[in-house]
Each structure stands twice: as structure tokens, then as C-alpha cells.
Protein backbone atom coordinates (compact mmCIF):
# COMPACT_ATOMS: atom_id res chain seq x y z
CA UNK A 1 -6.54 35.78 -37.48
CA UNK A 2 -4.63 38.75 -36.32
CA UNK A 3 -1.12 38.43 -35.72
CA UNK A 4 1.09 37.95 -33.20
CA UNK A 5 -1.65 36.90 -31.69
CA UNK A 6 -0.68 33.90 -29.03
CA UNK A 7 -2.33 30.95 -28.95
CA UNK A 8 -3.10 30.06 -25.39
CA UNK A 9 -5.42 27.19 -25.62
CA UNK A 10 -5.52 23.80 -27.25
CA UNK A 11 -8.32 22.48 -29.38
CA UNK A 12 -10.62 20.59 -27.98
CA UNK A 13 -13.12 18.16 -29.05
CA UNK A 14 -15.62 19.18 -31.51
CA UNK A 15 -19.05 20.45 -31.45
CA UNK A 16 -21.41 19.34 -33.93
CA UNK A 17 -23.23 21.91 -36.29
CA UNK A 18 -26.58 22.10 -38.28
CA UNK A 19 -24.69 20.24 -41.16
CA UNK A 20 -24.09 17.58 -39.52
CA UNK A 21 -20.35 17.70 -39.52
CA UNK A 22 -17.81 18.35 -36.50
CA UNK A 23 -16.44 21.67 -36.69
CA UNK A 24 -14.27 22.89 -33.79
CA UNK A 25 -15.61 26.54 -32.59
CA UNK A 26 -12.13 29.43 -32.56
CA UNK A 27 -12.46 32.49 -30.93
CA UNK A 28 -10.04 36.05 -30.92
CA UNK A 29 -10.19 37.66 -27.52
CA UNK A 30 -8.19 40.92 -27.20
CA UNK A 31 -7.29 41.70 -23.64
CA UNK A 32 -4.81 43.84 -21.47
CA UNK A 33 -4.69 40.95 -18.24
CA UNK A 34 -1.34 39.71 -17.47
CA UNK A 35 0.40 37.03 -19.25
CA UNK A 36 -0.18 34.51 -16.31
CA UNK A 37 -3.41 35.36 -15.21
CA UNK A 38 -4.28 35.16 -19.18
CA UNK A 39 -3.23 31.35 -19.11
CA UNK A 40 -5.00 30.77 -15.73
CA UNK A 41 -8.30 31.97 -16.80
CA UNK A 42 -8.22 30.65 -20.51
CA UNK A 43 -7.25 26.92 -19.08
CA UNK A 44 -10.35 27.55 -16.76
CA UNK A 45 -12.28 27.97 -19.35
CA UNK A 46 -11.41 25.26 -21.61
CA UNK A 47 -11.78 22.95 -18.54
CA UNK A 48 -15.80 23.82 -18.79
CA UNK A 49 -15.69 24.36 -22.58
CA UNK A 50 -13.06 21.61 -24.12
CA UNK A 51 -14.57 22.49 -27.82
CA UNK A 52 -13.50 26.35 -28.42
CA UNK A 53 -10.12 27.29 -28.68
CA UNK A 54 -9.21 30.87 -27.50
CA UNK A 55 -6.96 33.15 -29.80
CA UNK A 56 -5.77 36.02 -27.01
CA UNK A 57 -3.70 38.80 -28.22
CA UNK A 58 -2.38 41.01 -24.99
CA UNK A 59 -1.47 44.79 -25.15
CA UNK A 60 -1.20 47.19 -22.36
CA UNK A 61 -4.09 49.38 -21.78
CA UNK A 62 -3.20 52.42 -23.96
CA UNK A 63 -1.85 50.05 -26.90
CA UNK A 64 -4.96 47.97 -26.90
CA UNK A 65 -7.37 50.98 -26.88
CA UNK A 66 -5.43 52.34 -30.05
CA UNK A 67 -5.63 49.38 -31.68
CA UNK A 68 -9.19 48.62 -31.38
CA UNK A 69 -10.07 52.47 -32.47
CA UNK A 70 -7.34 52.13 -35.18
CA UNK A 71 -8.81 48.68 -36.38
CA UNK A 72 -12.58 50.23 -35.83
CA UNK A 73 -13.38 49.52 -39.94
CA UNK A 74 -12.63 45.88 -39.65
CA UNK A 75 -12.51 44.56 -35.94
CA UNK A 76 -10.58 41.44 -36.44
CA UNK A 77 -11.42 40.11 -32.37
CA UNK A 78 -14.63 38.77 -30.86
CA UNK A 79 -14.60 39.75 -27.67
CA UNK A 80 -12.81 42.42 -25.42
CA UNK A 81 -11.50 40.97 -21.96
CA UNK A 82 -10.56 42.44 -19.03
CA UNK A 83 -10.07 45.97 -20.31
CA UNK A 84 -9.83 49.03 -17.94
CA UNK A 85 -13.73 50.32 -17.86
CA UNK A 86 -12.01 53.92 -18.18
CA UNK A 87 -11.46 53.05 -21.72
CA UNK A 88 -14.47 50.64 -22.82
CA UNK A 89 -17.11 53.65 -22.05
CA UNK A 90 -14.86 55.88 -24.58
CA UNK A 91 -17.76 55.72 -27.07
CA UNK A 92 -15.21 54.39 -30.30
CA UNK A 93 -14.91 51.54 -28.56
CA UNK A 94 -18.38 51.07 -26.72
CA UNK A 95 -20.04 51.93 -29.98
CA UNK A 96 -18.25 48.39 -31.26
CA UNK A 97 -19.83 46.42 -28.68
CA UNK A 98 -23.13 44.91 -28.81
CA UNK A 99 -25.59 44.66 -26.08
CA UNK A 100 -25.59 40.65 -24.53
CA UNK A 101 -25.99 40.13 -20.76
CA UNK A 102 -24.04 36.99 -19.73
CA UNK A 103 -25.64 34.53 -18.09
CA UNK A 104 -25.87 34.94 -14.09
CA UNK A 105 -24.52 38.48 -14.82
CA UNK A 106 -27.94 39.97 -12.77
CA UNK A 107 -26.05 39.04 -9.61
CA UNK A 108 -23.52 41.99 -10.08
CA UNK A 109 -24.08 45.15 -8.77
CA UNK A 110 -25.49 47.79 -11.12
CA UNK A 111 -22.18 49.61 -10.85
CA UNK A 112 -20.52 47.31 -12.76
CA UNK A 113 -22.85 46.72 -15.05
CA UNK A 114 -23.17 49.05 -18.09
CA UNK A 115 -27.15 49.82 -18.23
CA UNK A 116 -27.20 48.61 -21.82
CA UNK A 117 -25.64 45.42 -21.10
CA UNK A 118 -22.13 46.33 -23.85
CA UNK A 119 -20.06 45.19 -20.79
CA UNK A 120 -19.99 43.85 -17.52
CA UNK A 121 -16.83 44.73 -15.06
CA UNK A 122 -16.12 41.41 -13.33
CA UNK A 123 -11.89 42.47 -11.56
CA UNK A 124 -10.30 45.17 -10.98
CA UNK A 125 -6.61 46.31 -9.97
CA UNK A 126 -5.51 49.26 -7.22
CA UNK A 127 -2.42 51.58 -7.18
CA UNK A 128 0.51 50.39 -5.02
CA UNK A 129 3.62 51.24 -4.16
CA UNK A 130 6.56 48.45 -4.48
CA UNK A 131 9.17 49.28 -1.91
CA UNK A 132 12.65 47.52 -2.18
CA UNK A 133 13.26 46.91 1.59
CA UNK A 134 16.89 46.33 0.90
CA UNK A 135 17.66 49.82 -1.43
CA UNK A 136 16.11 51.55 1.77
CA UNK A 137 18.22 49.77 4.22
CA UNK A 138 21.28 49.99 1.86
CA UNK A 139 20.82 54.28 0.90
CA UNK A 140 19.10 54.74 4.24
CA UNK A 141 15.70 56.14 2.77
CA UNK A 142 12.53 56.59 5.19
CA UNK A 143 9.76 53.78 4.07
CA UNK A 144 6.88 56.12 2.50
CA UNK A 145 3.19 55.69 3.22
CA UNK A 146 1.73 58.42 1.34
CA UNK A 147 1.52 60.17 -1.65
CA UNK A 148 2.49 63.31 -0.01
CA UNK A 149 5.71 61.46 0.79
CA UNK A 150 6.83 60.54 -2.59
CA UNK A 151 7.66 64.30 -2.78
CA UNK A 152 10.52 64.14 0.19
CA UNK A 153 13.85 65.25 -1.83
CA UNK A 154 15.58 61.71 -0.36
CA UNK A 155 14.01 60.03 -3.11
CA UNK A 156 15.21 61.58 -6.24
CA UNK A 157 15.92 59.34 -9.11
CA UNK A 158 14.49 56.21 -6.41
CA UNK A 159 11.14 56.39 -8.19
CA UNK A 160 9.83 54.69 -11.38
CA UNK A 161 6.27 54.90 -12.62
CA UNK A 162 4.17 53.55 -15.10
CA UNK A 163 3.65 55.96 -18.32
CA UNK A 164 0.15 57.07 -18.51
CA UNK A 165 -0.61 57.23 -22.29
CA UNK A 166 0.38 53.38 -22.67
CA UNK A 167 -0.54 52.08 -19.45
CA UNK A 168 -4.11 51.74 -17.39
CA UNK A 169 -1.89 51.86 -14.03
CA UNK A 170 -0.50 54.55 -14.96
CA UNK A 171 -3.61 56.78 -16.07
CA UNK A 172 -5.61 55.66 -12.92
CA UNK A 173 -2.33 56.99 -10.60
CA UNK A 174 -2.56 60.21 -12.07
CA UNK A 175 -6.44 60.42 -12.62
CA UNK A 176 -7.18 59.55 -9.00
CA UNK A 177 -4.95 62.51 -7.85
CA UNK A 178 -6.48 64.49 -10.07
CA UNK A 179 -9.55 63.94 -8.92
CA UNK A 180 -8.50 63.90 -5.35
CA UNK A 181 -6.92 67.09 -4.98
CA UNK A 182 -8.86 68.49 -8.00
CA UNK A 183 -7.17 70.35 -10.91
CA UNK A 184 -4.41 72.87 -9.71
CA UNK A 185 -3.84 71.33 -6.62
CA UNK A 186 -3.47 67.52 -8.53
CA UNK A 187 -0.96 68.96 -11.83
CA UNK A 188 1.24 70.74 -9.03
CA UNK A 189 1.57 67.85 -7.36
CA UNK A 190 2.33 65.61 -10.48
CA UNK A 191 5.11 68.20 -11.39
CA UNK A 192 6.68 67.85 -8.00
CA UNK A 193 6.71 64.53 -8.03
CA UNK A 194 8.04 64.55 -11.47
CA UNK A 195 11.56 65.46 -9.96
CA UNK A 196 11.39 62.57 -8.21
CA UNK A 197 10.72 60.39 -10.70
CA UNK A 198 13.96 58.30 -12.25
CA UNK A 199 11.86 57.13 -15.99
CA UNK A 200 8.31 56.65 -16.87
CA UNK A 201 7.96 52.95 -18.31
CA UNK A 202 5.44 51.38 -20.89
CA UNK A 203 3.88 48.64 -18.50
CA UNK A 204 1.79 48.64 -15.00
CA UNK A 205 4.08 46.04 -14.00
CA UNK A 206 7.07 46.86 -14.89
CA UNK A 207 8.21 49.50 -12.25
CA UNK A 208 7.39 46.82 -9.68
CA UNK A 209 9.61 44.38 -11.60
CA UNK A 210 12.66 47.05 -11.62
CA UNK A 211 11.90 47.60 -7.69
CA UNK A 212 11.97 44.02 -7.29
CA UNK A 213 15.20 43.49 -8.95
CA UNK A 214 16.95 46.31 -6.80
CA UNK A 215 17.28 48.83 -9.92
CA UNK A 216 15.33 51.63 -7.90
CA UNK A 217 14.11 52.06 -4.34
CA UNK A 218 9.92 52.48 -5.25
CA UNK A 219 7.80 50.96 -8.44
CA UNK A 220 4.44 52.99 -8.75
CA UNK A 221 2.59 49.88 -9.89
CA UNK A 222 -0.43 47.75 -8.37
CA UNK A 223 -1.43 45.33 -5.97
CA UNK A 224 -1.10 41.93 -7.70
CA UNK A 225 2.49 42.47 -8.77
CA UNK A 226 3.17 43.49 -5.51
CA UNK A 227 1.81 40.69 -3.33
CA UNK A 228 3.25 37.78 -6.60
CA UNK A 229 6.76 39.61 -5.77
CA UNK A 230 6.36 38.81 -2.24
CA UNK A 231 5.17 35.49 -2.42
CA UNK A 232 8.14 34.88 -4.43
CA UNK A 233 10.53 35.96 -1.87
CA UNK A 234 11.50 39.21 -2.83
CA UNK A 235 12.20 42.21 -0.72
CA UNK A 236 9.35 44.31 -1.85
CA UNK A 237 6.90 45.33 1.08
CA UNK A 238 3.68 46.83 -0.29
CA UNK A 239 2.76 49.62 0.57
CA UNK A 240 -1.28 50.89 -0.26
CA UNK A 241 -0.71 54.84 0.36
CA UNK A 242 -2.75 56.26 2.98
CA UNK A 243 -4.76 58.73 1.13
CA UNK A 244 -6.41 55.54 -0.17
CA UNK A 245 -5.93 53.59 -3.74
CA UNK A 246 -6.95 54.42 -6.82
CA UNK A 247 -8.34 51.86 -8.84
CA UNK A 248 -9.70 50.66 -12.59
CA UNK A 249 -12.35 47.96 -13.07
CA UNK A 250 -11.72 45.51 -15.71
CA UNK A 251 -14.59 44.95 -18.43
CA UNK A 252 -15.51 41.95 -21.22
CA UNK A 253 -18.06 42.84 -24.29
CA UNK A 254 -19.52 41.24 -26.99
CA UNK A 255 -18.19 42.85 -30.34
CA UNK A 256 -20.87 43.54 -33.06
CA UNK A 257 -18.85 41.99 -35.82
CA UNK A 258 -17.71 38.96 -34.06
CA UNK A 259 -17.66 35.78 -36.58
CA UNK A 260 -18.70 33.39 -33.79
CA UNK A 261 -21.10 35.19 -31.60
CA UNK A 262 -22.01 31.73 -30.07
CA UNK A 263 -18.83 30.83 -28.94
CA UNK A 264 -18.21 34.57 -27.63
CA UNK A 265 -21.10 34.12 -25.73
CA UNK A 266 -19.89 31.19 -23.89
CA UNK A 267 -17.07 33.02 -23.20
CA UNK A 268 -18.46 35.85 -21.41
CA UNK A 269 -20.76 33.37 -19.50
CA UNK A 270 -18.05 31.78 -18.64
CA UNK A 271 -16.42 34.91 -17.17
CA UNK A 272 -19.42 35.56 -14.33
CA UNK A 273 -19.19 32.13 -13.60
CA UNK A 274 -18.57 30.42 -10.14
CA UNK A 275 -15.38 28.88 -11.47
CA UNK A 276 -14.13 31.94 -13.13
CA UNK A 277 -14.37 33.99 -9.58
CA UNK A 278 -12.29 30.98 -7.77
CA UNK A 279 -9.56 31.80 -10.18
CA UNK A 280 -9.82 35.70 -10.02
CA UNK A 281 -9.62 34.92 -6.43
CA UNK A 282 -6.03 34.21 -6.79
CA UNK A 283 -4.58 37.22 -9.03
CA UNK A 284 -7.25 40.35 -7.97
CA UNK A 285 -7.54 42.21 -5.19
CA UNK A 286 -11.07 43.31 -6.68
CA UNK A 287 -13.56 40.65 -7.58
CA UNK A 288 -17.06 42.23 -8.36
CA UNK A 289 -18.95 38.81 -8.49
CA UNK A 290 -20.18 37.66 -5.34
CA UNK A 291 -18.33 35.06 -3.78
CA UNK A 292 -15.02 36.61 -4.90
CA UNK A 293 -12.58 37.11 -1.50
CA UNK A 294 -9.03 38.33 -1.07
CA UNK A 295 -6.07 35.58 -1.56
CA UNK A 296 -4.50 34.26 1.66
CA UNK A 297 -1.27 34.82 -0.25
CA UNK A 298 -2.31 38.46 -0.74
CA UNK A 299 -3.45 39.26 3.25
CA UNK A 300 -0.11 37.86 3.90
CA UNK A 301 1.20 40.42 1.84
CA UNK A 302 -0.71 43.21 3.84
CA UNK A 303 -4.28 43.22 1.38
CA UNK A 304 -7.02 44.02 3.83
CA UNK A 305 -9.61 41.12 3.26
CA UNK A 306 -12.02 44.25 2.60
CA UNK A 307 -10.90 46.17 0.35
CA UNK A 308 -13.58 48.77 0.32
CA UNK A 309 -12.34 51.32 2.63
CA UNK A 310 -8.82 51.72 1.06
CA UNK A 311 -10.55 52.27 -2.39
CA UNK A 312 -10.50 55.94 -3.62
CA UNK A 313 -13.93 57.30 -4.86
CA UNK A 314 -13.09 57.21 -8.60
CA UNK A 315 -15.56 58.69 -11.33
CA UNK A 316 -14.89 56.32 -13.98
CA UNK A 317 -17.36 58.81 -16.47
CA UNK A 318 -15.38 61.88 -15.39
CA UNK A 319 -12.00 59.91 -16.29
CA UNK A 320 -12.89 58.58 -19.37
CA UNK A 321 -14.69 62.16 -20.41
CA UNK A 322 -11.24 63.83 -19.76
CA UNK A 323 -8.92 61.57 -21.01
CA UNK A 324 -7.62 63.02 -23.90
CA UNK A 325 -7.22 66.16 -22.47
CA UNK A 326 -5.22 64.69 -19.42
CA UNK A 327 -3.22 62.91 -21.19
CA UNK A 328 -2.69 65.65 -23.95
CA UNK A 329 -1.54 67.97 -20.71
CA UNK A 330 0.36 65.31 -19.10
CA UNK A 331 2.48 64.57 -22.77
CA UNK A 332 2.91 68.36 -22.94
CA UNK A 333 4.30 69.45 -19.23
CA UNK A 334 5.06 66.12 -17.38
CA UNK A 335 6.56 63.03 -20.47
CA UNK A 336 10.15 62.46 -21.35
């Protein structure tokens, strides 16, 4: 068992093997999902699967992707859980996975489906901008609704983003831009907007959190942080900017090496499963599997209950192709 891996799940009762003798099934599920939606979905599971306790260790995106390339010799997980597609099709880490098509899994669009069944996409998270209603009020600072506006000199040192190199949110920000307003065009915006910018932090979530808590005027972040803040009563409005969202789909695999392939499997049926959407209902603004609808809690926040239109047209191949070298760029003219 790799460490510190956390323990989310309790055994359950035992299943019975060829031997004859009970033998409790233990799998090791790496993942880069939030802590709470992590203990949401693994209690979901063990509600339809009581014998198979889950071993989930949680990194951000960049962190997770290094260690499964660095641990590549000995993979010491069975399964890889709602990791940004971006870096599951990087072919270190899709050349770990083995081909298994989870049960109902036909009922997905193609799209997010890879065509040789290593993974299946089943959430997914979009850019959004945390706004701290108060800080406006208090320094007098226009809301923004844009991109474009993120740029206007009144917000200097108001702005925190996520890092790019350790986080998914982060990478799909800049990607999406990239792509948007194509090469030139994209890096002259990200050094403008660089002047702006107060720090660059490890975690998706965290400049929503620092936003939230009054420490800076915007969080570059995502939607679910955004509408949870809300709910909770903070004054954060959300704002999607209105050159549209980018977004990142979140994948699951089998990995070749995994020492219990059976209870893997059930896993990764599990996570197509009617029961699994009800509870991605309640932390995604993307759910792939039919059935799968925007939270009440999240409209109220100002989620559109279709998503669709306010999704940027992403090239998940092209971002994964030119990672390195983005990032390389990025760590070169842009990091501090």
C-alpha cells in the first residue's frame, strides 16, 4: 500500500473465494477529485459494494500525473479516477492502462469514450471566476465578465490563479486561451494578465478559497467551488466569462498491473452507474452519463441547466500534444 494514502472506506463484509475462505477484496484508487466529493462517491459505492474497501490517495492534477509517470516501473494503484482526460491520453500514462469497457459504459457518447476502451470520461469541471462581492464594494472595483476584463489596470494584485504545472484548472485556463486566440495573440494576453495577477497557487480550488475569505478581490478557479462557496453563504458571485468556459473532462482506467482486477472492475462499473450520476449530480457541472442534470443548488448559483453553450470548443488531443511545451514556455516567461 502506498503511503499517505487515506483510507476513505470501511471494510465490509466478505466475499467468498475459490478456496473456500472469506477474504475481504482492497483496492488503491489514485485520483485528483476533491476531498468531499472523494468521500461522497466512495460511500456510494460501498453502499452497492459493502465487501471492497477503497484505498484513495488524492493529488492535484500535475502532482498525480508525475507520480504515476515517476512510479511507471512499479504502479502501486489499481485504478485511476477522475483524472483530467488532458493528461490520461499523454501516452506514459495511457500506455499503463488496459483496455476494459465498464458495464453500461455504451450509453456514453463516443467523445468520451477512448476508442480502445483505456478510459471512459464520466465529469468534468469549467473555468470560473470567484468574485468577492464585498472587496469590490469595499475598493470600488467594476464586477468583470470577461477575460478581456481581467486586463483593466483596477485590478492589480486583486487576482489569484491556479498554477498551471501543478494544477488541471490551471492548465485548462491557459490552454483554452491559447487555443482561443491562437498562439501570439493567447501568450500576449497571458503576459498582460500576468501584471494583474497577485500569486499563482498549487490547487484549482484554492484561489476561490482566498476570494472567499476576502484575501483578494477574484479566484481564477471553477464552477463547483464557486457555487459550494455560495451555498455556504459567502460573498462570492460566480461569474462564467463571456467568451465562454474552458473545461477538462475527468477520466477512470483500468491499470494493467492492478493486483485485484476484479474488484477494479466493479469499481469502474460502479462509476457509469445510475447511482454514481445521482451523486455527480450534486458536485459537477458536467455529467457525461445520461441522466446527469445541473444541481438546484448550482442554478441558484447562476449554472445554466445546459451547460453546452457556455462550453469552449477545447481540443483535448491538441492540449495534451502540447503540453510540455506550454508549460515549458509558461515556466520560462510567465512562473514566479
Amino acid at each position: 500500500m502506498v503511503s499517505p494514502i487515506k483510507s476513505l472506506a470501511t471494510l465490509g463484509v466478505a466475499i467468498l473465494v475459490t478456496t473456500g475462505l472469506a477474504r475481504a477484496g482492497e483496492i488503491t484508487v489514485y485520483t485528483a477529485y476533491e476531498e468531499d466529493e472523494i468521500k461522497a462517491y466512495v460511500q456510494g459505492f460501498n453502499k452497492a459494494n459493502p465487501d471492497v474497501k477503497v484505498n484513495v490517495l488524492r493529488l492535484s492534477t500535475g502532482d498525480l500525473a508525475a507520480r504515476i509517470v515517476a512510479e511507471a516501473e512499479n504502479p502501486k494503484h489499481d485504478v485511476i479516477w477522475g483524472f483530467a482526460v488532458t493528461n490520461m491520453v499523454d501516452p506514459r500514462i495511457l500506455n499503463s492502462l488496459e483496455a476494459y469497457k465498464p458495464k453500461d459504459s455504451d450509453k456514453l457518447d463516443a467523445k468520451f469514450r477512448d476508442a480502445q476502451d483505456r478510459w471512459v470520461a464520466t465529469t468534468g469541471y469549467m473555468a470560473a471566476f470567484c468574485v468577492n462581492t464585498e472587496v469590490l464594494k469595499a475598493k470600488n472595483l467594476p464586477m468583470p465578465t470577461s477575460w478581456q476584463d481581467l486586463l483593466k489596470p483596477v485590478y492589480k494584485g486583486e487576482v489569484v490563479m491556479p498554477n498551471p504545472a501543478s494544477s488541471g484548472t490551471g492548465y485548462l485556463q491557459i490552454v483554452a486561451l491559447l487555443q482561443g486566440l491562437g498562439e501570439e495573440k493567447g501568450w500576449k494576453y497571458l503576459k498582460d494578465l500576468d501584471a494583474n495577477i497577485n500569486q499563482y497557487i498549487k490547487s484549482g480550488s484554492k484561489p476561490c478559497r482566498s476570494a472567499r475569505a476576502g484575501e483578494f478581490a477574484i479566484g481564477l478557479s471553477y464552477e463547483f467551488v464557486a457555487i459550494k462557496s455560495i451555498a455556504e453563504g459567502f460573498p462570492i458571485k460566480m461569474v462564467i466569462p463571456s467568451e465562454g468556459a474552458g473545461y477538462e473532462l475527468e477520466a477512470n482506467g483500468l491499470v494493467k498491473t492492478a493486483k485485484n482486477k476484479a474488484d477494479a472492475k466493479k469499481f469502474l462499473d460502479w462509476s457509469v452507474s445510475t447511482q454514481a450520476v445521482e451523486l455527480y449530480s450534486a458536485y459537477k457541472g458536467i455529467v457525461t452519463i445520461p441522466g446527469g442534470k445541473v444541481s438546484e443548488e448550482a442554478q441558484k448559483a447562476g449554472l445554466p441547466a445546459n451547460v453546452a453553450p457556455i462550453l469552449f470548443k477545447m481540443d483535448f488531443e491538441a492540449s495534451a500534444r502540447n503540453r510540455d511545451a506550454i508549460l515549458t514556455r509558461w515556466k520560462k516567461d510567465i512562473e514566479r
